[in-house]
Protein backbone atom coordinates (compact mmCIF):
# COMPACT_ATOMS: atom_id res chain seq x y z
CA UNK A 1 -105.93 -35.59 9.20
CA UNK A 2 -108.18 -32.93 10.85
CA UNK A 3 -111.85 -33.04 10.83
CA UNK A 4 -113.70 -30.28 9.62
CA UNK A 5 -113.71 -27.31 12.20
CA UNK A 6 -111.31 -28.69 14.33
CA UNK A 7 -108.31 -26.70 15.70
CA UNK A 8 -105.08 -27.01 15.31
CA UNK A 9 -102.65 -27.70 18.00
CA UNK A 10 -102.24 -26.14 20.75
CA UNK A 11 -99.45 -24.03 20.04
CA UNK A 12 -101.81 -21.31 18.71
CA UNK A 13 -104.09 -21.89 21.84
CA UNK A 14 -101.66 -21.35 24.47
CA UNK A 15 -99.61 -18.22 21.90
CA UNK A 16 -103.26 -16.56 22.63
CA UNK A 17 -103.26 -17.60 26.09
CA UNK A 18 -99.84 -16.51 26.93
CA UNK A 19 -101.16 -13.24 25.29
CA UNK A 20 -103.76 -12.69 27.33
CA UNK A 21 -102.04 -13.40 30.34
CA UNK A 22 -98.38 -11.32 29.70
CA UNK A 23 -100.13 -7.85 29.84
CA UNK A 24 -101.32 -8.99 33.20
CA UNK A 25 -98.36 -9.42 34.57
CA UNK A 26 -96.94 -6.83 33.34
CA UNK A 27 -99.76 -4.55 34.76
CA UNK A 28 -99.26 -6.11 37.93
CA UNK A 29 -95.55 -5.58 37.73
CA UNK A 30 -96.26 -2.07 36.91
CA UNK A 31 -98.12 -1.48 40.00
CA UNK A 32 -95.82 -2.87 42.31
CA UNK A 33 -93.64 -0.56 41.45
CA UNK A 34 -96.00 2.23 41.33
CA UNK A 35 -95.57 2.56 45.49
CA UNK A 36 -91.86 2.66 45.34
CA UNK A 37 -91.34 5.36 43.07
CA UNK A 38 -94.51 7.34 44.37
CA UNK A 39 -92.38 6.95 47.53
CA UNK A 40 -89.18 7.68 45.91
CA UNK A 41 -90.21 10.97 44.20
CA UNK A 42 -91.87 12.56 47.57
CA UNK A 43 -88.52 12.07 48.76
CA UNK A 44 -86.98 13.40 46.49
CA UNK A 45 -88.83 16.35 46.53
CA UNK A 46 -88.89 16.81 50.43
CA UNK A 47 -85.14 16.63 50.01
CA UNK A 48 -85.19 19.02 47.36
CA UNK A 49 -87.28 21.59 49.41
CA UNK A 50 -86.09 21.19 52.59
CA UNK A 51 -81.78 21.64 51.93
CA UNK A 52 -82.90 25.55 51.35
CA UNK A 53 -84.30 25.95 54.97
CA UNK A 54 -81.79 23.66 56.45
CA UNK A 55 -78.98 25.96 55.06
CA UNK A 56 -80.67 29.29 56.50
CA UNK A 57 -81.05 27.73 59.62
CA UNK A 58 -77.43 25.96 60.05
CA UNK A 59 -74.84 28.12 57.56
CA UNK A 60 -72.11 25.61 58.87
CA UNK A 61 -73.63 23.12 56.15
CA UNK A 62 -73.27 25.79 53.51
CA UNK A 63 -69.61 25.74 54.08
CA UNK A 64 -69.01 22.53 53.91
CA UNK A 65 -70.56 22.71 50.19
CA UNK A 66 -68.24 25.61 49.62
CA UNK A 67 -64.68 24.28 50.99
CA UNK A 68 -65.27 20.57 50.43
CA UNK A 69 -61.96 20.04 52.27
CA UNK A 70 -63.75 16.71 53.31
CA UNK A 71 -62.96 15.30 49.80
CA UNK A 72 -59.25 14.46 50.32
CA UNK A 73 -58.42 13.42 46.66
CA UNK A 74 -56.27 12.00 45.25
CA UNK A 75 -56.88 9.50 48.21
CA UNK A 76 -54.04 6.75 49.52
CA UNK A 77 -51.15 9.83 48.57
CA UNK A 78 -48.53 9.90 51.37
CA UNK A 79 -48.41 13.71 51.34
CA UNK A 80 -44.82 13.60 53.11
CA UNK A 81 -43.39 12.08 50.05
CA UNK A 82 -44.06 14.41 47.37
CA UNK A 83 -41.13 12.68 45.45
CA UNK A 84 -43.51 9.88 44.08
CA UNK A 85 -45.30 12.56 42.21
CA UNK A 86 -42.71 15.04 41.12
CA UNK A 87 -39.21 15.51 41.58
CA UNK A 88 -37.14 18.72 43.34
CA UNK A 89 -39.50 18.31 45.87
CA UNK A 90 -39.94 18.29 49.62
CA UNK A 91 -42.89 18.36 51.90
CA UNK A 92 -42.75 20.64 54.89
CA UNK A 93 -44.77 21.71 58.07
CA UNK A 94 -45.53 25.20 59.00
CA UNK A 95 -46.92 26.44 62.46
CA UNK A 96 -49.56 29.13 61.30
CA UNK A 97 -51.05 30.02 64.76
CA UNK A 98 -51.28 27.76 67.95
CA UNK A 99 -52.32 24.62 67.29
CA UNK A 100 -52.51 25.25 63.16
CA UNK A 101 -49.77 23.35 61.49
CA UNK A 102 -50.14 23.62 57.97
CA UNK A 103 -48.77 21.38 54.88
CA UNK A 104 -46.66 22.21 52.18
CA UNK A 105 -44.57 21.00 49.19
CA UNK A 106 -41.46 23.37 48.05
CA UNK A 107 -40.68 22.51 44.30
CA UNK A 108 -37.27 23.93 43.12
CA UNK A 109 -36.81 25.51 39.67
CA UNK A 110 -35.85 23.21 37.22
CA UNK A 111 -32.35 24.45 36.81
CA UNK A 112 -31.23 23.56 39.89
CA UNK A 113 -33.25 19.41 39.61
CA UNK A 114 -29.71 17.72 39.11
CA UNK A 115 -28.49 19.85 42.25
CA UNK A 116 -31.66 18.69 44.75
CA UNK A 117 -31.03 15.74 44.13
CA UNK A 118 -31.01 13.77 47.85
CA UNK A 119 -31.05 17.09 49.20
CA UNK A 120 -32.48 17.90 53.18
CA UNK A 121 -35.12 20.72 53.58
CA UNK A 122 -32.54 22.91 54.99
CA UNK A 123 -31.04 23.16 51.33
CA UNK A 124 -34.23 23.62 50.19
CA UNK A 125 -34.64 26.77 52.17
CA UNK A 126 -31.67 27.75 51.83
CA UNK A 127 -32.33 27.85 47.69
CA UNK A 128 -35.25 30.42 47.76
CA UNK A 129 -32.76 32.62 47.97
CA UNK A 130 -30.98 32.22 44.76
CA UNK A 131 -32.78 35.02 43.07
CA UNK A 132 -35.39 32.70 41.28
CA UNK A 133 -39.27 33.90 41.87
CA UNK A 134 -41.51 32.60 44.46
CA UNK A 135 -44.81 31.48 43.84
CA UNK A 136 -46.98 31.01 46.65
CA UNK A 137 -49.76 28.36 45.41
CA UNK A 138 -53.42 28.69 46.90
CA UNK A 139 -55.46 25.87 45.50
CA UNK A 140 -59.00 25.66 44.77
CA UNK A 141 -61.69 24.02 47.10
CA UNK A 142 -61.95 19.92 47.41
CA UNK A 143 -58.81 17.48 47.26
CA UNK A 144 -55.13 18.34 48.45
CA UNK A 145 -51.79 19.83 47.00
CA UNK A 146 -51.80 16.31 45.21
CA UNK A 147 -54.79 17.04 43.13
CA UNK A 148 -53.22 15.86 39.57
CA UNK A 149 -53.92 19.46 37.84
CA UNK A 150 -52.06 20.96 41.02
CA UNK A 151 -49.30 18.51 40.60
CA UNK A 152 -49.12 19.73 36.76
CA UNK A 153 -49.14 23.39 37.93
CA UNK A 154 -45.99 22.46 40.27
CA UNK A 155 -44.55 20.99 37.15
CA UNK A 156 -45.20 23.53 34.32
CA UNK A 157 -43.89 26.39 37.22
CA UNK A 158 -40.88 24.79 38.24
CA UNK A 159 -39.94 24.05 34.88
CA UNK A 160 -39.70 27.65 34.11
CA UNK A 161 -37.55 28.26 37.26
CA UNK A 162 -40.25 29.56 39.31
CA UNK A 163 -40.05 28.13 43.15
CA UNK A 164 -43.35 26.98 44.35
CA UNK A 165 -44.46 26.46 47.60
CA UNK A 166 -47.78 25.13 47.63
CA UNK A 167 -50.27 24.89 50.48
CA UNK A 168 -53.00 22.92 52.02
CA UNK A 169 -54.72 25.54 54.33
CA UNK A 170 -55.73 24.39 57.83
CA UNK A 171 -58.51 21.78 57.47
CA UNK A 172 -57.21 20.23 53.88
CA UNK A 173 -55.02 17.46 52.99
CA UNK A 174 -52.62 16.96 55.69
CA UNK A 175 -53.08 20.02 57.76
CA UNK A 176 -54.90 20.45 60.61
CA UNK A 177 -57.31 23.18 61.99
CA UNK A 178 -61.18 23.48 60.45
CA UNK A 179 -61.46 25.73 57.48
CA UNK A 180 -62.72 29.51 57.55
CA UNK A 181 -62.05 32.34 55.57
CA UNK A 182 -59.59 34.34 58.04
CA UNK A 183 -58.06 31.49 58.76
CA UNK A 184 -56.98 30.55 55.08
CA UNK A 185 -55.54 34.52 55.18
CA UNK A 186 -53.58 33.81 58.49
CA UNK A 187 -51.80 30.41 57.09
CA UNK A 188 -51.05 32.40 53.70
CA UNK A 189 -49.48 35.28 55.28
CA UNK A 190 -47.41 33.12 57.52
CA UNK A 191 -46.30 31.49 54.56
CA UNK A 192 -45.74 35.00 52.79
CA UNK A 193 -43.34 35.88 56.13
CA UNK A 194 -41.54 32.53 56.13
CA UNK A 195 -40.54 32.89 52.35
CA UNK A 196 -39.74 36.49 52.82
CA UNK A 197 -37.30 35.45 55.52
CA UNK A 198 -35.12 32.84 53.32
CA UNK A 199 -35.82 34.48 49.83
CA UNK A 200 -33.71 37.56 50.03
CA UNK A 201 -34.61 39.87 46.84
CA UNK A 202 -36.22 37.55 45.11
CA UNK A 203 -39.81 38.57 43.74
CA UNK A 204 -42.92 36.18 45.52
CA UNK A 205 -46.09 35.99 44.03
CA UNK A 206 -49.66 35.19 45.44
CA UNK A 207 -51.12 32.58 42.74
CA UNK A 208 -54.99 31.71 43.46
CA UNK A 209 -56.93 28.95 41.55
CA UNK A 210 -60.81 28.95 41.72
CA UNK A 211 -61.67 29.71 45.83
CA UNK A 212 -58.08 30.49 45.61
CA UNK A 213 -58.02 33.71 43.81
CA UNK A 214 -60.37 35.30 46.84
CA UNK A 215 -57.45 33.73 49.58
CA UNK A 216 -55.14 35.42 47.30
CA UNK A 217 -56.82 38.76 46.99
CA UNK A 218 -57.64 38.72 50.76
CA UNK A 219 -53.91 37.81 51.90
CA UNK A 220 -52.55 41.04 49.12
CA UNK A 221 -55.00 43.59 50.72
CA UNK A 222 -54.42 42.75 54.10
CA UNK A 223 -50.41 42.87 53.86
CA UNK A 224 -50.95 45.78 51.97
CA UNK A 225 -53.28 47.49 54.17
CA UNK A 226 -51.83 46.08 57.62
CA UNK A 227 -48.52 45.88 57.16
CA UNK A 228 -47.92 48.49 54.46
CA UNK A 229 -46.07 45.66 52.32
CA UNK A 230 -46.89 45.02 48.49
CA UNK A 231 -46.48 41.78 47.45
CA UNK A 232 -44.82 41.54 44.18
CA UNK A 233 -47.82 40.14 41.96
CA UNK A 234 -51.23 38.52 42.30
CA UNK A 235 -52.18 35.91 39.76
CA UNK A 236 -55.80 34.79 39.61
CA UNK A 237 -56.83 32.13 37.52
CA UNK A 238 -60.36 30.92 37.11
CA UNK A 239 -61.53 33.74 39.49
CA UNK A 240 -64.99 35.39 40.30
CA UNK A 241 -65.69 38.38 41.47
CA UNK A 242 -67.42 37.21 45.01
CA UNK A 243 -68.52 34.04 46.98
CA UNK A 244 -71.74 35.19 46.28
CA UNK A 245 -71.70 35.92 42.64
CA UNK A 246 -69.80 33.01 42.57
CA UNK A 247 -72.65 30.68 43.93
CA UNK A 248 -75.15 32.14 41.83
CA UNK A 249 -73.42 30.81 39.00
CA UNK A 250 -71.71 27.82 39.84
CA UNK A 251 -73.46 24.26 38.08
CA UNK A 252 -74.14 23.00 41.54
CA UNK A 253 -77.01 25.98 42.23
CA UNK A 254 -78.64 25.88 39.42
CA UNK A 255 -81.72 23.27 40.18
CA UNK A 256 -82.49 26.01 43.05
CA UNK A 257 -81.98 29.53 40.95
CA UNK A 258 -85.60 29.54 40.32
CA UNK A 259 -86.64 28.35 43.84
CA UNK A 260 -88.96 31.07 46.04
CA UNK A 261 -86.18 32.85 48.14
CA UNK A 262 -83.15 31.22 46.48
CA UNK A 263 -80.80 34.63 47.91
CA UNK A 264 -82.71 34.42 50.91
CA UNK A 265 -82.25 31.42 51.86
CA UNK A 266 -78.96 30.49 50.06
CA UNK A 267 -76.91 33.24 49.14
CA UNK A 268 -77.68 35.33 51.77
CA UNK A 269 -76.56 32.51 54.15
CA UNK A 270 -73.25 32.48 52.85
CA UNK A 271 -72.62 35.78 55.21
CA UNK A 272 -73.99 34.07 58.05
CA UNK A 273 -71.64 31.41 58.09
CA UNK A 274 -68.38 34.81 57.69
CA UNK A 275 -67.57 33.91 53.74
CA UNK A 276 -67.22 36.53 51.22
CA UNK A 277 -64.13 36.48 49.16
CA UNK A 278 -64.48 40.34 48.28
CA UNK A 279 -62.23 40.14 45.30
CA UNK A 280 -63.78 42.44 43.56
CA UNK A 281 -63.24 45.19 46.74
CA UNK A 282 -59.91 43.62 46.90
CA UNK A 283 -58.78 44.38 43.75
CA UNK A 284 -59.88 48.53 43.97
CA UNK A 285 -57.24 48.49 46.47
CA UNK A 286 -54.26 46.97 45.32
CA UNK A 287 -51.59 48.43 43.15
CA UNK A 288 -49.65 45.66 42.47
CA UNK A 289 -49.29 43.77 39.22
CA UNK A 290 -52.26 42.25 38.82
CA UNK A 291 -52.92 39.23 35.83
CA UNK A 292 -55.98 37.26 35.59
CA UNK A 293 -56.40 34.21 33.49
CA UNK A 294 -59.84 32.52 32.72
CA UNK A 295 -60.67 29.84 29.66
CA UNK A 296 -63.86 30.56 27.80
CA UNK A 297 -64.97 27.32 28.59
CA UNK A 298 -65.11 27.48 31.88
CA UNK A 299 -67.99 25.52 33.32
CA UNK A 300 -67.52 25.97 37.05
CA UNK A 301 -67.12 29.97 37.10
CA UNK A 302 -68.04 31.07 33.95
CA UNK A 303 -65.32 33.53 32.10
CA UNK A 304 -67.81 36.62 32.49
CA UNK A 305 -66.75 36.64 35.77
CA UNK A 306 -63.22 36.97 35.30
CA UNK A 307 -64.32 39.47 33.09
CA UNK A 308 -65.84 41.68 35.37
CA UNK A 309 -63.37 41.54 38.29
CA UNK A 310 -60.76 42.64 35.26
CA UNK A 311 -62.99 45.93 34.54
CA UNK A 312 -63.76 46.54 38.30
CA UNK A 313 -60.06 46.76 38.73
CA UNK A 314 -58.87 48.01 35.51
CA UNK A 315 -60.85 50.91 36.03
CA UNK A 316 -59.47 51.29 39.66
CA UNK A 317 -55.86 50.88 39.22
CA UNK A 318 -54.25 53.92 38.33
CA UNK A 319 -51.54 52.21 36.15
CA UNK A 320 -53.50 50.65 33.56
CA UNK A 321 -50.78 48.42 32.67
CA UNK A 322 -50.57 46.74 36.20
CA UNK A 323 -54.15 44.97 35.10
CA UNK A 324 -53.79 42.20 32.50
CA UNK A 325 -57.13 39.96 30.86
CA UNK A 326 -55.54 36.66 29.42
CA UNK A 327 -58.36 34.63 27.54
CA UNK A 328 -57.90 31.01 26.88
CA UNK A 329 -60.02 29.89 23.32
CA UNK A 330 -62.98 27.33 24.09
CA UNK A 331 -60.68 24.96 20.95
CA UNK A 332 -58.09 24.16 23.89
CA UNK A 333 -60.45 22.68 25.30
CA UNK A 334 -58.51 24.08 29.17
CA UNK A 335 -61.61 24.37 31.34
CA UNK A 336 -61.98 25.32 34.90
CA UNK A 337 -58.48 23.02 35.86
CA UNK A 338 -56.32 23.17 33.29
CA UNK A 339 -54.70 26.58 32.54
CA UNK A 340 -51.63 25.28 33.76
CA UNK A 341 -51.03 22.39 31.13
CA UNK A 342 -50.80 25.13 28.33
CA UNK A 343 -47.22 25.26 27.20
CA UNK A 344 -47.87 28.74 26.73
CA UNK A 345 -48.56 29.71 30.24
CA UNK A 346 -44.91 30.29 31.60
CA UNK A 347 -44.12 32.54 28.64
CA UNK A 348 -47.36 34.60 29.43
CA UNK A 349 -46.93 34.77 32.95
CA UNK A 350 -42.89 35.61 32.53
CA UNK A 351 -43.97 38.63 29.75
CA UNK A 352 -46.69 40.24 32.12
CA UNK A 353 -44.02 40.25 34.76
CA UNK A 354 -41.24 41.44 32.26
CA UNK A 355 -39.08 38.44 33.05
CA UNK A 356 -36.71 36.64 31.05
């Protein structure tokens, strides 16, 4: 029995105790990390301030953001065996320039898979002649012809008896070389002449994707313009109208949009390291068929981009029915990579170019 005023035991005692002391540690926790992430966050924001400067000062850095050909994805892919990943395929090499060996894969249409079978490249070449279109593939920035939405592209093309030769400029995947904007014309249009000279009649096509579409542009106007040679059709899909309009809108800017000399500093830069992608000076000079493709959900280069370099060439092409908008609805759900797994696309493509 307890006596009058006595306590209980000492559960209750040490409950209150324990009370008193948790908060303490706690607190004391709290301010050991206070330090740290005092520490943390002037770092941060040092980093934060200082990329600007460090961009106007060395533009080399800003084109390493830009081409990302340092991100080799898909990695562990033996790019000489193209075979694992899709079949009427062979990997070739290409001398662009002197000492600039670029990669490629050749798909086949797929009328002629049972026929490639075990075949050598030299049958391969020999087959771009059959009267089939060429599509010359220029890829977007980052990863390597194996990129699994390029791979799809390669599949969805070929299966519509398209050829497709698809490239890794000089710098990416397999080829070799460093990565500038002249450069990426120079392997294209060595491609171009190499295709020209095994393809006979048959129509080729420049196809960009992303940072593609302004290699694809650039390559049309120059044959064009140099050479006096129209290529037989430019498709651009998920284009923008410039580098620079392009890296104004682009996700990866936005935390700086609304820095203190953000086109100073940033876009302005993008000239000093020689990129510009003038699509949208391109395109007032060509006059061949011209079809650009862009998903409304788009959240790399947003659609009103594609939008604009339509109108800035609509209204200079002097055939109005060279110049073709496709929208893709938001509900497919197609983004900034996958155009090419519509089932739809082939059909699109084939009606533009009045092929059957």
């Amino acid at each position: 029995m307890r006596r009058r005023g006595e306590r209980g035991g000492g559960d209750g005692d040490n409950g209150r105790t324990g009370g008193r002391v948790r908060p303490a540690r706690q607190q004391r926790s709290w301010l050991s990390w206070c330090p740290r992430l005092r520490t943390l966050l002037v770092d941060l924001l040092l980093i934060y301030l200082s990329v600007p400067f460090l961009i106007r000062l060395f533009p080399v850095l800003l084109t390493k953001f830009v081409f990302l050909n340092f991100l080799s994805f898909p990695y562990f892919v033996d790019l000489r065996r193209p075979e694992l990943l899709l079949n009427n395929t062979v990997s070739l090499y290409l001398d662009t320039e002197p000492g600039v060996t670029v990669g490629i894969w050749h798909t086949v249409p797929g009328s002629r898979g049972a026929e490639a079978q075990g075949k050598d490249q030299r049958w391969y070449e020999e087959a771009l002649g059959d009267a089939h279109p060429v599509i010359i593939y220029l890829h977007g920035n980052g990863g390597s012809r194996a990129a699994s939405h390029r791979v799809q592209f390669l599949k969805t093309m070929g299966a519509a008896d398209f050829h497709v030769l698809a490239l890794d400029y000089r710098g990416y995947g397999d080829s070799s070389g460093h990565p500038t904007e002249s450069g990426f014309t120079t392997d294209v249009l060595a491609l171009y002449d190499w295709a020209k000279a095994r393809s006979g009649n048959s129509s080729i096509l420049f196809w960009g994707h992303s940072l593609g579409t302004g290699i694809a542009t650039n390559a049309a106007r120059k044959l064009q313009e140099e050479r006096g040679v129209q290529v037989d059709a430019v498709v651009l899909e998920s284009p923008y109208t410039n580098i620079r309009d392009a890296a104004a809108n682009i996700p990866l800017t936005k935390i700086y949009r609304q820095f203190p000399g953000f086109e100073y500093l940033i876009l302005d830069s993008l000239a000093l390291g020689n990129m510009f992608f003038r699509s949208d000076e391109n395109v007032k000079v060509l006059t061949c068929p011209l079809l650009i493709l862009h998903a409304e959900d788009d959240a790399v280069l947003p659609p009103h981009l594609g939008h604009k370099l339509f109108e800035v060439a609509h209204s200079a092409y002097k055939d109005k029915s060279k110049v073709k908008f496709i929208n893709f609805p938001k509900k497919l759900g197609l983004g900034h990579d996958y155009i090419s797994f519509n089932p739809e696309l082939p059909a699109l493509v084939k009606d533009f170019l009045n092929m059957k």
